[in-house]
N, C-alpha and C. Protein backbone atom coordinates (compact mmCIF):
# COMPACT_ATOMS: atom_id res chain seq x y z
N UNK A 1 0.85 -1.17 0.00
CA UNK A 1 0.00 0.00 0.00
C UNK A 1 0.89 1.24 0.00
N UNK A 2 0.73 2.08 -1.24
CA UNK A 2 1.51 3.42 -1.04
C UNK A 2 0.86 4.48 -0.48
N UNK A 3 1.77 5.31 0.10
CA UNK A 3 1.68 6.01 1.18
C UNK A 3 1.92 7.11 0.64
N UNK A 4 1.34 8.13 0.80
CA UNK A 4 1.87 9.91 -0.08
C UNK A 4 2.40 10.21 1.00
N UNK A 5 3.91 10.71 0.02
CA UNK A 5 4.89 11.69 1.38
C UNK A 5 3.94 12.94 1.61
N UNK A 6 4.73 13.66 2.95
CA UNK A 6 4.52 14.94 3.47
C UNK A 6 5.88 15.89 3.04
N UNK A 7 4.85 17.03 2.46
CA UNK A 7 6.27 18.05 2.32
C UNK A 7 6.28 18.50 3.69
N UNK A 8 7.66 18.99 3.86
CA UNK A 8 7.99 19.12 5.05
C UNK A 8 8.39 20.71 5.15
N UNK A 9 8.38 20.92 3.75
CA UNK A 9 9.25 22.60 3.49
C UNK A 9 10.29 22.32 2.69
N UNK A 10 11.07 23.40 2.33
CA UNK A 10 12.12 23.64 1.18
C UNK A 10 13.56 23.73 2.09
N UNK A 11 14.35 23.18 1.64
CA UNK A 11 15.93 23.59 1.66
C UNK A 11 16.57 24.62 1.55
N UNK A 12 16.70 25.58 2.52
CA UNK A 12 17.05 27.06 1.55
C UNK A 12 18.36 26.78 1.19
N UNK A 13 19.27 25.41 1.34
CA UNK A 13 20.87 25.36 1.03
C UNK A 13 21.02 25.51 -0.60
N UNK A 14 19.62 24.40 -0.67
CA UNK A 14 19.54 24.23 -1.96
C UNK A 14 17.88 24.56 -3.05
N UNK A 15 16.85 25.02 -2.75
CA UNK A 15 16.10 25.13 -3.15
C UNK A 15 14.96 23.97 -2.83
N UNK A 16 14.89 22.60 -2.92
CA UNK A 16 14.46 21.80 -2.94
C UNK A 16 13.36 22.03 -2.18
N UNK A 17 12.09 20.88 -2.56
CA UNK A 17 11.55 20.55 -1.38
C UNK A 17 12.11 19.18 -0.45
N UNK A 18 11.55 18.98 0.54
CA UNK A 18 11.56 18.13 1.79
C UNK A 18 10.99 16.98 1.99
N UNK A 19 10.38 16.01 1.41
CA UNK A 19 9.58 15.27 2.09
C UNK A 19 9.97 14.10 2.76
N UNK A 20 9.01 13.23 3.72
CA UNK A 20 8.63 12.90 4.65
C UNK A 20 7.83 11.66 4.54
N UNK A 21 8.41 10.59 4.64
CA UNK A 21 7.74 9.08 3.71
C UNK A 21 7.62 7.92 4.89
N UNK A 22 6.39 8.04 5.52
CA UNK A 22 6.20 7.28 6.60
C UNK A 22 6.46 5.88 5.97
N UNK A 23 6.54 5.03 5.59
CA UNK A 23 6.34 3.66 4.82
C UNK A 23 7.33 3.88 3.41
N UNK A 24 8.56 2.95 4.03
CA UNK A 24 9.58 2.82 2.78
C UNK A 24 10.38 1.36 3.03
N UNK A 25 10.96 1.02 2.51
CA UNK A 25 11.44 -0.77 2.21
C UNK A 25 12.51 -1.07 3.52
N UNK A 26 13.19 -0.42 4.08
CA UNK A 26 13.83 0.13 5.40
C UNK A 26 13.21 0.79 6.46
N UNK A 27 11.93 1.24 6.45
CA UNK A 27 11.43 2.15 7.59
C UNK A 27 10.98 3.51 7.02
N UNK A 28 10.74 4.38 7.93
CA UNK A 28 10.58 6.14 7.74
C UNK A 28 11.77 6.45 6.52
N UNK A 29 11.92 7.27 6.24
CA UNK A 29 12.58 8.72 5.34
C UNK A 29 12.53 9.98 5.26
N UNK A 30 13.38 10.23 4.81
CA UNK A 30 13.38 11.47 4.52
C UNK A 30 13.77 11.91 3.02
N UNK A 31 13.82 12.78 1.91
CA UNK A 31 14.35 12.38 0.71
C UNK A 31 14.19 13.89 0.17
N UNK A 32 15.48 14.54 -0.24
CA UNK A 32 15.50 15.91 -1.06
C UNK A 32 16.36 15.45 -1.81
N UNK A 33 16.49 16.10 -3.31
CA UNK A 33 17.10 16.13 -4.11
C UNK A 33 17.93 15.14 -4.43
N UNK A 34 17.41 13.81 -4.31
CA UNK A 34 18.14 12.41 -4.22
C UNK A 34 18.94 12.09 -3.12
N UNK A 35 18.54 12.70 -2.22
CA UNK A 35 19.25 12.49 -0.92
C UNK A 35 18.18 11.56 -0.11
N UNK A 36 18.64 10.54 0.73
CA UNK A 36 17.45 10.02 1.42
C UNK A 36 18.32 9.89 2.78
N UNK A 37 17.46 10.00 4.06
CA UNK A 37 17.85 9.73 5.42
C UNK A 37 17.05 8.86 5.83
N UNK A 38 17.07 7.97 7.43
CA UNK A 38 16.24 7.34 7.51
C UNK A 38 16.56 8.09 8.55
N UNK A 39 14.93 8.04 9.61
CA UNK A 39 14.95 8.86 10.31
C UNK A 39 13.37 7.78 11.38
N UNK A 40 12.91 7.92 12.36
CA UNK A 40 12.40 7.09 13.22
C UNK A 40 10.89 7.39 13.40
N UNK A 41 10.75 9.09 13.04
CA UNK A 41 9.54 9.55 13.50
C UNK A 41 9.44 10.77 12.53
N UNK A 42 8.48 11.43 11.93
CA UNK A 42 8.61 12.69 11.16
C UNK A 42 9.07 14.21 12.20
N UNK A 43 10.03 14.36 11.47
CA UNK A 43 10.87 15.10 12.08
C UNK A 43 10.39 16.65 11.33
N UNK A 44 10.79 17.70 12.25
CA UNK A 44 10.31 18.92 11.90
C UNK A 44 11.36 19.52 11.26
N UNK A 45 11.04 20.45 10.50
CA UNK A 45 11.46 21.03 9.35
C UNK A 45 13.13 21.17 9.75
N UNK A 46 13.55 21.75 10.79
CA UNK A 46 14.98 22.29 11.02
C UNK A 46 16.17 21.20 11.37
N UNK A 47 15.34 20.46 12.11
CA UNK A 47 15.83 18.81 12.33
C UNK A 47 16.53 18.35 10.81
N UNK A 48 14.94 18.09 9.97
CA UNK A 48 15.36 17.81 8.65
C UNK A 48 16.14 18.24 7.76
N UNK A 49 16.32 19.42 7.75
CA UNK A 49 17.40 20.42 7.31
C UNK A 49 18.59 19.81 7.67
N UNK A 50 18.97 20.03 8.62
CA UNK A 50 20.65 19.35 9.20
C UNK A 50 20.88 18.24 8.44
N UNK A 51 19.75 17.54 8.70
CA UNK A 51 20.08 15.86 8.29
C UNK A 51 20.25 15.72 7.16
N UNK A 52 18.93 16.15 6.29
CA UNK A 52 19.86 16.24 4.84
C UNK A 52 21.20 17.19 4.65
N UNK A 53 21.18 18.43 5.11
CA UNK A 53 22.83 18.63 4.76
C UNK A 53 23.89 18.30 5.10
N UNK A 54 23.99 17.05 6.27
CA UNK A 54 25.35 16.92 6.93
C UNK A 54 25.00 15.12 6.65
N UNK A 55 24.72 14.81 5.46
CA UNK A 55 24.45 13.21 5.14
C UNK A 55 25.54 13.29 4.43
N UNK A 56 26.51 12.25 4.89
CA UNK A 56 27.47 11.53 4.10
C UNK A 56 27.67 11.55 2.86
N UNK A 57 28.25 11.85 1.90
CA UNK A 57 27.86 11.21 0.31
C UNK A 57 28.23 9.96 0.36
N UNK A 58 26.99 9.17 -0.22
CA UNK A 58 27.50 7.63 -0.30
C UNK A 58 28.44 7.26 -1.07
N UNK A 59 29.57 6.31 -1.13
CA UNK A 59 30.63 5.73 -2.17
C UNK A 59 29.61 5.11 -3.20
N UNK A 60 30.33 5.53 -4.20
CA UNK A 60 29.91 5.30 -5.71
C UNK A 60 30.98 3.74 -6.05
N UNK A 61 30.17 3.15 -6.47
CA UNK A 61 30.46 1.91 -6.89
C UNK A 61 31.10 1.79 -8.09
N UNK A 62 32.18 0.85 -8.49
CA UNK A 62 32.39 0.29 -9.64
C UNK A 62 32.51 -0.76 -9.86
N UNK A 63 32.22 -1.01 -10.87
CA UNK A 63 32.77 -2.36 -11.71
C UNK A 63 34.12 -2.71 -12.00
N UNK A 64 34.53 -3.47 -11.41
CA UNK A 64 35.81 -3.80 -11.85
C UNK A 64 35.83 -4.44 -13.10
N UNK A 65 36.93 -4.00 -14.61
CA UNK A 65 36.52 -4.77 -15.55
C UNK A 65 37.73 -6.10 -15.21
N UNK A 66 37.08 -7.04 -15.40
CA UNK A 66 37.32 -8.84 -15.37
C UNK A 66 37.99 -9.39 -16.94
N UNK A 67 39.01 -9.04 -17.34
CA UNK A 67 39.67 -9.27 -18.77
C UNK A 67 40.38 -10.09 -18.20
């Protein structure tokens, strides 16, 4: 059963909006601009803010080529 996120508000770092995804394959979320957090409870706007801007960038994967 899908669940419609909540906007939560905009990013002023970056423009974006915010939202807020009670029901995802891991738990809660959070998700701007391809950024996703997981987070326990819907969190208020300033909370959310931090979290998306001080999220890790994830390591980018490669393929090793196998010749």
């Amino acid at each position: 059963k899908k669940v419609e996120p909540v906007n939560l508000g905009t990013n002023p770092a970056t423009g974006k909006s915010i939202f807020y995804y009670p029901t995802g394959r891991y738990g809660a979320y959070i998700s701007s601009n391809r950024v996703n957090v997981s987070v326990k409870e819907q969190p208020s706007l300033d909370i959310a803010i931090d979290l998306i801007n001080n999220k890790k960038p994830s390591a980018k994967f490669k393929r090793k080529n196998t010749k």
